[in-house]
C-alpha atoms as a PDB file:
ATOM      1  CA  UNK A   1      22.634 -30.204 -21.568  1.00  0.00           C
ATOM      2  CA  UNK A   2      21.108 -28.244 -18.393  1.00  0.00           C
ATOM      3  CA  UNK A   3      18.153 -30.076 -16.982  1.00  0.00           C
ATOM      4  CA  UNK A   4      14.542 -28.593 -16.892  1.00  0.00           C
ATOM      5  CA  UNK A   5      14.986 -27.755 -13.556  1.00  0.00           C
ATOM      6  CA  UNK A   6      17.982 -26.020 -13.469  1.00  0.00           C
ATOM      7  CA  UNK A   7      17.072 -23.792 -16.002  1.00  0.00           C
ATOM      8  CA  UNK A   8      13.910 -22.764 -14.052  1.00  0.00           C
ATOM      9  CA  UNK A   9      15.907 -22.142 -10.841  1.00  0.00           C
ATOM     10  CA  UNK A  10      18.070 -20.128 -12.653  1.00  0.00           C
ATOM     11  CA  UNK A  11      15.911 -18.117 -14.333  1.00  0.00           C
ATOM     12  CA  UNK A  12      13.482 -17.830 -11.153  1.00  0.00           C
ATOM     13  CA  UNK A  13      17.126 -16.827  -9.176  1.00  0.00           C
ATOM     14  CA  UNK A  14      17.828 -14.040 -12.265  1.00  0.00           C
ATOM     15  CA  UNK A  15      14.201 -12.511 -12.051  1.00  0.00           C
ATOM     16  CA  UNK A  16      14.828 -11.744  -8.483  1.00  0.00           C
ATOM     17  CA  UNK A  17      18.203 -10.781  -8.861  1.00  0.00           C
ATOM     18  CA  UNK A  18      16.856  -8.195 -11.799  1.00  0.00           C
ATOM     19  CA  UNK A  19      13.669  -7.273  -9.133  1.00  0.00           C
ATOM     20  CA  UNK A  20      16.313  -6.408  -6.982  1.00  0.00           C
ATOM     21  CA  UNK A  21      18.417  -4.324  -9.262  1.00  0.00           C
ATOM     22  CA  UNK A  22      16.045  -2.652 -10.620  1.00  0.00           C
ATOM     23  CA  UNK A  23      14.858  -1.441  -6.844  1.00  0.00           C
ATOM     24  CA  UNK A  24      11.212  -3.036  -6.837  1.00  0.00           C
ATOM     25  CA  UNK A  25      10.482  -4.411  -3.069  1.00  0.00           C
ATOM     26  CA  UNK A  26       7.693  -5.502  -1.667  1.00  0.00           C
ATOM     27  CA  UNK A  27       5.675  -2.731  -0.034  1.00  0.00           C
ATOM     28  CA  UNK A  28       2.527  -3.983   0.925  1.00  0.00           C
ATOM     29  CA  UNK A  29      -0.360  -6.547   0.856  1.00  0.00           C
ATOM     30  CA  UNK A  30      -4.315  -6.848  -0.152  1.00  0.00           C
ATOM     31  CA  UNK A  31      -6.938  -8.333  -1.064  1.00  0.00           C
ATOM     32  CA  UNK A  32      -9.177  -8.649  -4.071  1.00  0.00           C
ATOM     33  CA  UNK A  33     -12.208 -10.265  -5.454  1.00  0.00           C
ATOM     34  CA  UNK A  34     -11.533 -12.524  -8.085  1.00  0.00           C
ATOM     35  CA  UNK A  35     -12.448 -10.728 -10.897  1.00  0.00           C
ATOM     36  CA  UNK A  36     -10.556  -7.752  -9.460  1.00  0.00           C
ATOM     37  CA  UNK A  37      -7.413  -9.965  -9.137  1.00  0.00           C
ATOM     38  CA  UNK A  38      -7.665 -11.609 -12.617  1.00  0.00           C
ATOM     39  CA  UNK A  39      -7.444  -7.949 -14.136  1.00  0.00           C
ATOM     40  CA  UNK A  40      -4.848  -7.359 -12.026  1.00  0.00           C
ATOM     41  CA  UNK A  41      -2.951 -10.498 -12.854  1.00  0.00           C
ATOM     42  CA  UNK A  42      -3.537  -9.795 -16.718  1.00  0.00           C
ATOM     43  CA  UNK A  43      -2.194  -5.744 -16.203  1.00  0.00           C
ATOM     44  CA  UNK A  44       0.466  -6.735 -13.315  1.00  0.00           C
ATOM     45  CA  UNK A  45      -1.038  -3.153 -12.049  1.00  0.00           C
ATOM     46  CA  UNK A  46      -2.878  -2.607  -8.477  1.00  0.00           C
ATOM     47  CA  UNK A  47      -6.387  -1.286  -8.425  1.00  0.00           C
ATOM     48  CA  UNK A  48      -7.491   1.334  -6.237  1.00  0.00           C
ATOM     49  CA  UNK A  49     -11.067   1.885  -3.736  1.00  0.00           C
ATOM     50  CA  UNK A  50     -12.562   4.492  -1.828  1.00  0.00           C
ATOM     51  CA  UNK A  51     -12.241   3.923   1.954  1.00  0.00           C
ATOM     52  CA  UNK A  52     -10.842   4.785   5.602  1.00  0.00           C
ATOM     53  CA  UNK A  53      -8.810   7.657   4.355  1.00  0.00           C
ATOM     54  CA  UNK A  54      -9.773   8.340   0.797  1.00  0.00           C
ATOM     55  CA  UNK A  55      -9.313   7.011  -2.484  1.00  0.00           C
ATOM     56  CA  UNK A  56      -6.458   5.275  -2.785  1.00  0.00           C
ATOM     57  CA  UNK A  57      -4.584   1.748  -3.124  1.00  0.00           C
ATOM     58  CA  UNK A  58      -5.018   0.070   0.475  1.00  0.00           C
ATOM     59  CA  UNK A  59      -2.484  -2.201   1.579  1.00  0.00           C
ATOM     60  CA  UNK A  60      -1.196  -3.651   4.766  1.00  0.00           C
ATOM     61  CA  UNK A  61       1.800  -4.328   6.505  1.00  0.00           C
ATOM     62  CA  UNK A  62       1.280  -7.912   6.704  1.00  0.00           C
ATOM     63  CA  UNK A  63      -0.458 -10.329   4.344  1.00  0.00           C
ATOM     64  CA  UNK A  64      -3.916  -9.746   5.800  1.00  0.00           C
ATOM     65  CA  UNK A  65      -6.183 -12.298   8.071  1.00  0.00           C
ATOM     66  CA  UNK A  66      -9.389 -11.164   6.872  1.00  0.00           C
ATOM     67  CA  UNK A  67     -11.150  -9.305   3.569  1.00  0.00           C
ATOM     68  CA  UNK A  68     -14.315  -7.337   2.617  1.00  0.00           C
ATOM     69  CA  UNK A  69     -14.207 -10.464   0.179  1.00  0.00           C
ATOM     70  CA  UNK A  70     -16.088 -13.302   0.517  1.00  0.00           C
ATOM     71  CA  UNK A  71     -13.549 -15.529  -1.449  1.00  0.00           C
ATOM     72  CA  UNK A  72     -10.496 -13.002  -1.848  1.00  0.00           C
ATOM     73  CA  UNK A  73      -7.499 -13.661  -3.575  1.00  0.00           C
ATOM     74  CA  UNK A  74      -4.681 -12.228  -1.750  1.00  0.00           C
ATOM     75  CA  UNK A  75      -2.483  -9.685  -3.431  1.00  0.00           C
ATOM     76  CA  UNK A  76       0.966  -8.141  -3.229  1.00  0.00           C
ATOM     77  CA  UNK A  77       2.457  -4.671  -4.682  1.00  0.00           C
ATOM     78  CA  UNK A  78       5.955  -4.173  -5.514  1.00  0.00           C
ATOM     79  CA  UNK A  79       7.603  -0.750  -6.151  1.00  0.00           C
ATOM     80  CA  UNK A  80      10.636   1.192  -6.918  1.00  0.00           C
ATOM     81  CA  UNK A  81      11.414   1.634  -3.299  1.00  0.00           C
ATOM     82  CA  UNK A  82      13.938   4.806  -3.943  1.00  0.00           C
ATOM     83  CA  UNK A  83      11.140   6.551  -5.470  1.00  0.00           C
ATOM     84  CA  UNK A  84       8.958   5.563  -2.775  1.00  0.00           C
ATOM     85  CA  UNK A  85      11.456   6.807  -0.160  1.00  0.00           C
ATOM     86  CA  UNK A  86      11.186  10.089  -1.857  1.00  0.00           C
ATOM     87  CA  UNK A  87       7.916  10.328  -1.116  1.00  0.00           C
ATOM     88  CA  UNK A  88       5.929  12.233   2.141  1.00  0.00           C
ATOM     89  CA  UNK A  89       4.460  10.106   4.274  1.00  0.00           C
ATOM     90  CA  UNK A  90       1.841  10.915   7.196  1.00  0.00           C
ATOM     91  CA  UNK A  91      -0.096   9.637   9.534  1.00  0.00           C
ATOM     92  CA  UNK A  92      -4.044  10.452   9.392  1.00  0.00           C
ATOM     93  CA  UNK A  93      -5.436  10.169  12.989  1.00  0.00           C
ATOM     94  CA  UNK A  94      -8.954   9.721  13.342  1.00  0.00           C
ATOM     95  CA  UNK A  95      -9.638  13.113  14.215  1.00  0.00           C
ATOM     96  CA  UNK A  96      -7.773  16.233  14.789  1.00  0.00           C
ATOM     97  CA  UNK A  97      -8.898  20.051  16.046  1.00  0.00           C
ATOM     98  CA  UNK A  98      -8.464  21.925  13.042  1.00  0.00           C
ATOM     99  CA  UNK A  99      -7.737  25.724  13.749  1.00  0.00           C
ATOM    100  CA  UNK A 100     -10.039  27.870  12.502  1.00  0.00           C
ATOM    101  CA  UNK A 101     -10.601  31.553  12.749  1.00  0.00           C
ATOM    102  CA  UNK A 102     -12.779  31.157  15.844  1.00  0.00           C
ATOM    103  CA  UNK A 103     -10.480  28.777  17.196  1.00  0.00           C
ATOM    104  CA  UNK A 104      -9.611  25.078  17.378  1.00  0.00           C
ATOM    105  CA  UNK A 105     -12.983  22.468  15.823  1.00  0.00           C
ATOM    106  CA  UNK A 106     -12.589  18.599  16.253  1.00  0.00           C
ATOM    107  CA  UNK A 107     -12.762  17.474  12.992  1.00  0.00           C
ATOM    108  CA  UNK A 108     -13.358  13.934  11.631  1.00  0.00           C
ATOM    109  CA  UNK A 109     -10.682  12.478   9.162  1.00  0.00           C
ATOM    110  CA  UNK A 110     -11.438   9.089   8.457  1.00  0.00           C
ATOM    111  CA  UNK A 111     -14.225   7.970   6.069  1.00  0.00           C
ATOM    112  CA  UNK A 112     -14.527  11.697   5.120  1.00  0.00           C
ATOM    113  CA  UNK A 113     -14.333  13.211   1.939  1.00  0.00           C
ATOM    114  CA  UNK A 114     -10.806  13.757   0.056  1.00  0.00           C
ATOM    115  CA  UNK A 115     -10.893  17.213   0.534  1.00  0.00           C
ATOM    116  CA  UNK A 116     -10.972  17.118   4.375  1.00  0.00           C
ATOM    117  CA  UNK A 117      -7.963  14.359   4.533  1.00  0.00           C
ATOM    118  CA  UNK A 118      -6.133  16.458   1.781  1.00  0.00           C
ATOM    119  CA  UNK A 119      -6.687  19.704   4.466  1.00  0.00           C
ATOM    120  CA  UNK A 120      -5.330  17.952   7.328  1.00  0.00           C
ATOM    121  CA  UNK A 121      -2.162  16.678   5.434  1.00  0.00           C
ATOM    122  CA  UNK A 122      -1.564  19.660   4.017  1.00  0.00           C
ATOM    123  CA  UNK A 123      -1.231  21.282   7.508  1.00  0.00           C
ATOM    124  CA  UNK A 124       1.850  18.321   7.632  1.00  0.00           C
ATOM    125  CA  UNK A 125       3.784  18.238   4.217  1.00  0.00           C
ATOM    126  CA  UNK A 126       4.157  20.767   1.336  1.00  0.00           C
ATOM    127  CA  UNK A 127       2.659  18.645  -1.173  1.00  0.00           C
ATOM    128  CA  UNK A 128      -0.578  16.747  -0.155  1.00  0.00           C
ATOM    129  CA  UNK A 129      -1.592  14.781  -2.963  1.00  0.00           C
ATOM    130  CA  UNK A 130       2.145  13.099  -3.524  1.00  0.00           C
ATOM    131  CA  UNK A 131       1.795  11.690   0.267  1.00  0.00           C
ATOM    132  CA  UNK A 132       1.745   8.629   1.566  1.00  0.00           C
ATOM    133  CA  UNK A 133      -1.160   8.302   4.135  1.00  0.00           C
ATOM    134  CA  UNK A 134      -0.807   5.854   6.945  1.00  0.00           C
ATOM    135  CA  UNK A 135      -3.092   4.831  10.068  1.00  0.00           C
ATOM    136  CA  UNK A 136      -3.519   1.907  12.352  1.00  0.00           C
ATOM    137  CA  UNK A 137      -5.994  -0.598  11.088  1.00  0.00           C
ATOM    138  CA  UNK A 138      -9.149  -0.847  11.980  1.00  0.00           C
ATOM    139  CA  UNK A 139      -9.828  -4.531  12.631  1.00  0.00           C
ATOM    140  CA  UNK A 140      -6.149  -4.455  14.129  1.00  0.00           C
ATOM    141  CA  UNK A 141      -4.611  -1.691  15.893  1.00  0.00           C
ATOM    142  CA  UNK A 142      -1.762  -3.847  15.930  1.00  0.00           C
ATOM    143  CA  UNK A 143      -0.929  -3.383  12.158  1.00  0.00           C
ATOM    144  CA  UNK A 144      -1.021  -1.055   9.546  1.00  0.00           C
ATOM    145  CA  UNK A 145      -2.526   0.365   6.789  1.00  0.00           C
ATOM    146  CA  UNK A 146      -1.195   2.805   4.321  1.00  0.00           C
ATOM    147  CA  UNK A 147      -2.569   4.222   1.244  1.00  0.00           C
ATOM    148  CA  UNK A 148      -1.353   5.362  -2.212  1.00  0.00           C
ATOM    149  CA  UNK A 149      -3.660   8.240  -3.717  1.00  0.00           C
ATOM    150  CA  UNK A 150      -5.206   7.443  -6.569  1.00  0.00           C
ATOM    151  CA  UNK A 151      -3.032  10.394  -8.399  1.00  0.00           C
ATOM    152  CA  UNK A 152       0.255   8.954  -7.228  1.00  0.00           C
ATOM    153  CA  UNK A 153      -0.486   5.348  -7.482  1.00  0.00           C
ATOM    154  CA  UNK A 154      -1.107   6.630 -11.853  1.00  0.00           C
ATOM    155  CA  UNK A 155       2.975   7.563 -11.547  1.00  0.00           C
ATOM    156  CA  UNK A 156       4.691   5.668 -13.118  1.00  0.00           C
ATOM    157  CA  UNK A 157       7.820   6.705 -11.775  1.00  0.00           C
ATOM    158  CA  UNK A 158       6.995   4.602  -8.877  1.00  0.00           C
ATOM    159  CA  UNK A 159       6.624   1.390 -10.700  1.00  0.00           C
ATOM    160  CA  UNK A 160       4.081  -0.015  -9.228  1.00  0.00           C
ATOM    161  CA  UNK A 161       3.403  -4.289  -9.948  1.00  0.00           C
ATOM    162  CA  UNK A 162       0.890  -6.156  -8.400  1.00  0.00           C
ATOM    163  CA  UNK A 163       0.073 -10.040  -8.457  1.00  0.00           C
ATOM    164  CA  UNK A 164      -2.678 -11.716  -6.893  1.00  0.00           C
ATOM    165  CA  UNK A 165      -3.045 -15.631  -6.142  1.00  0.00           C
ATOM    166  CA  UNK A 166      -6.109 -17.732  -5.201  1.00  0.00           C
ATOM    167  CA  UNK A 167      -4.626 -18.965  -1.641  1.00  0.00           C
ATOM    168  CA  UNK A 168      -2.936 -17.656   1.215  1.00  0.00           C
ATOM    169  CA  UNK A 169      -0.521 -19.746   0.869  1.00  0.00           C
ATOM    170  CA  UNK A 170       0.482 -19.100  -2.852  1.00  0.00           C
ATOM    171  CA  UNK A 171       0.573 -15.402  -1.520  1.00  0.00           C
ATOM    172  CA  UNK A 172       2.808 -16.798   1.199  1.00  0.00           C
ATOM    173  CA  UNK A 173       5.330 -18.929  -0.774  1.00  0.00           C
ATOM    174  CA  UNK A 174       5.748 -16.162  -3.067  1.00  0.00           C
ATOM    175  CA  UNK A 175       6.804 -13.119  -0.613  1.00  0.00           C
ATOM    176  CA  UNK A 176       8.073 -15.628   2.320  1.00  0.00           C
ATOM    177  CA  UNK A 177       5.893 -14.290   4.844  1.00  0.00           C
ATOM    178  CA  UNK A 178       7.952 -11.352   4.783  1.00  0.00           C
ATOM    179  CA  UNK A 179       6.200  -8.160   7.019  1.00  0.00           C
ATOM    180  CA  UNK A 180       7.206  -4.981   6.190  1.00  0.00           C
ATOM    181  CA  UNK A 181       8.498  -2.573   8.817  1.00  0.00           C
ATOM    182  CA  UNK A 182       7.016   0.949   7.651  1.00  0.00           C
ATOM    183  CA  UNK A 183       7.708   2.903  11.019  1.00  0.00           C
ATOM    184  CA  UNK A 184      11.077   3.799   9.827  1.00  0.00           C
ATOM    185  CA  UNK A 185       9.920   5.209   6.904  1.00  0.00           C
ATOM    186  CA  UNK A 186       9.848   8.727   8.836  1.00  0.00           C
ATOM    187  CA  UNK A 187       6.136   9.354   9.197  1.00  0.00           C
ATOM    188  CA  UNK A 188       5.143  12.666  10.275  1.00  0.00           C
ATOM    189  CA  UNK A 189       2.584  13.561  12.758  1.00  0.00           C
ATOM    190  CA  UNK A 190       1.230  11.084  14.974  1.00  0.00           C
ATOM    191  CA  UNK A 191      -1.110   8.287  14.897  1.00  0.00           C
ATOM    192  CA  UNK A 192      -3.581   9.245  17.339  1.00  0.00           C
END
């Protein structure tokens, strides 16, 4: 007869081996309120905002330090990472001189409206709205930030699951304090 125990560590060891196979990773962090995270817990599906570069799912390289949230719950988001390799990614700069007829006009990108982030990237990649969007964060330069558009994150070719816990360190135990090393991910444009 298999102890209580063993069966849980096996099953626990076969849900990650099937995570695995079936090519969801890790791809970012967040926070929520906790509201926000019990949907999210009951759907296993992120949520998105409107915010630094649009509307979008916002997520972070690293399991973040602080939240909008006075209590947050901190989040992460799995995803079919082949499909997400697929995917265009840029970098949205604060500002850029967009060419116009009369020349070049320094124009503001982030907290704009969608349309003027969806210009600039479509001076970068063929397809705009299936682009990853990526920019230094604000409360540190140090990491980053990417967003999912709210039209790609509805894919569901790209599998996205999302789980949220009540403490850091539940967040923590669960992904091993794993960060995630997006500049390989062949980002065009620059940052800045």
């Amino acid at each position: 007869m298999f102890s209580s125990q063993s069966v849980c560590s096996t099953l626990l060891a076969l849900g990650f081996f099937f995570s695995r196979a079936q090519g969801k990773e890790i791809i970012g962090y967040g926070t929520a309120s906790q509201s926000e995270a019990e949907t999210i817990n009951r759907e296993e599906k992120p949520s998105d905002a409107n915010g630094q570069l649009g509307w979008g799912l916002y997520l972070t390289d690293v399991p973040p330090r602080r939240s909008l949230y006075k209590n947050p719950w901190h989040c992460v988001v799995k995803a079919n990472v082949d499909k997400i390799k697929d995917l265009s990614k840029v970098w949205i700069p604060e500002s850029y001189d967009q060419i116009t007829f009369t020349g070049r006009r320094p124009t503001q990108l982030w907290y704009e409206d969608e349309e003027i982030i969806i210009e600039y990237v479509e001076t970068k990649v063929p397809d705009p709205k299936k682009a990853l969007r990526f920019t230094h964060n604000p409360e540190d330069s140090s990491k980053l930030r990417m967003v999912i558009p709210t039209d790609l994150m509805h894919d569901d070719d790209l599998g996205l699951w999302a789980r949220c816990w009540e403490t850091k360190n539940e967040l923590m135990d669960y992904s091993r304090g794993e960060s995630l090393d997006w500049t390989d991910w062949q980002i065009v444009g620059f940052p800045k």
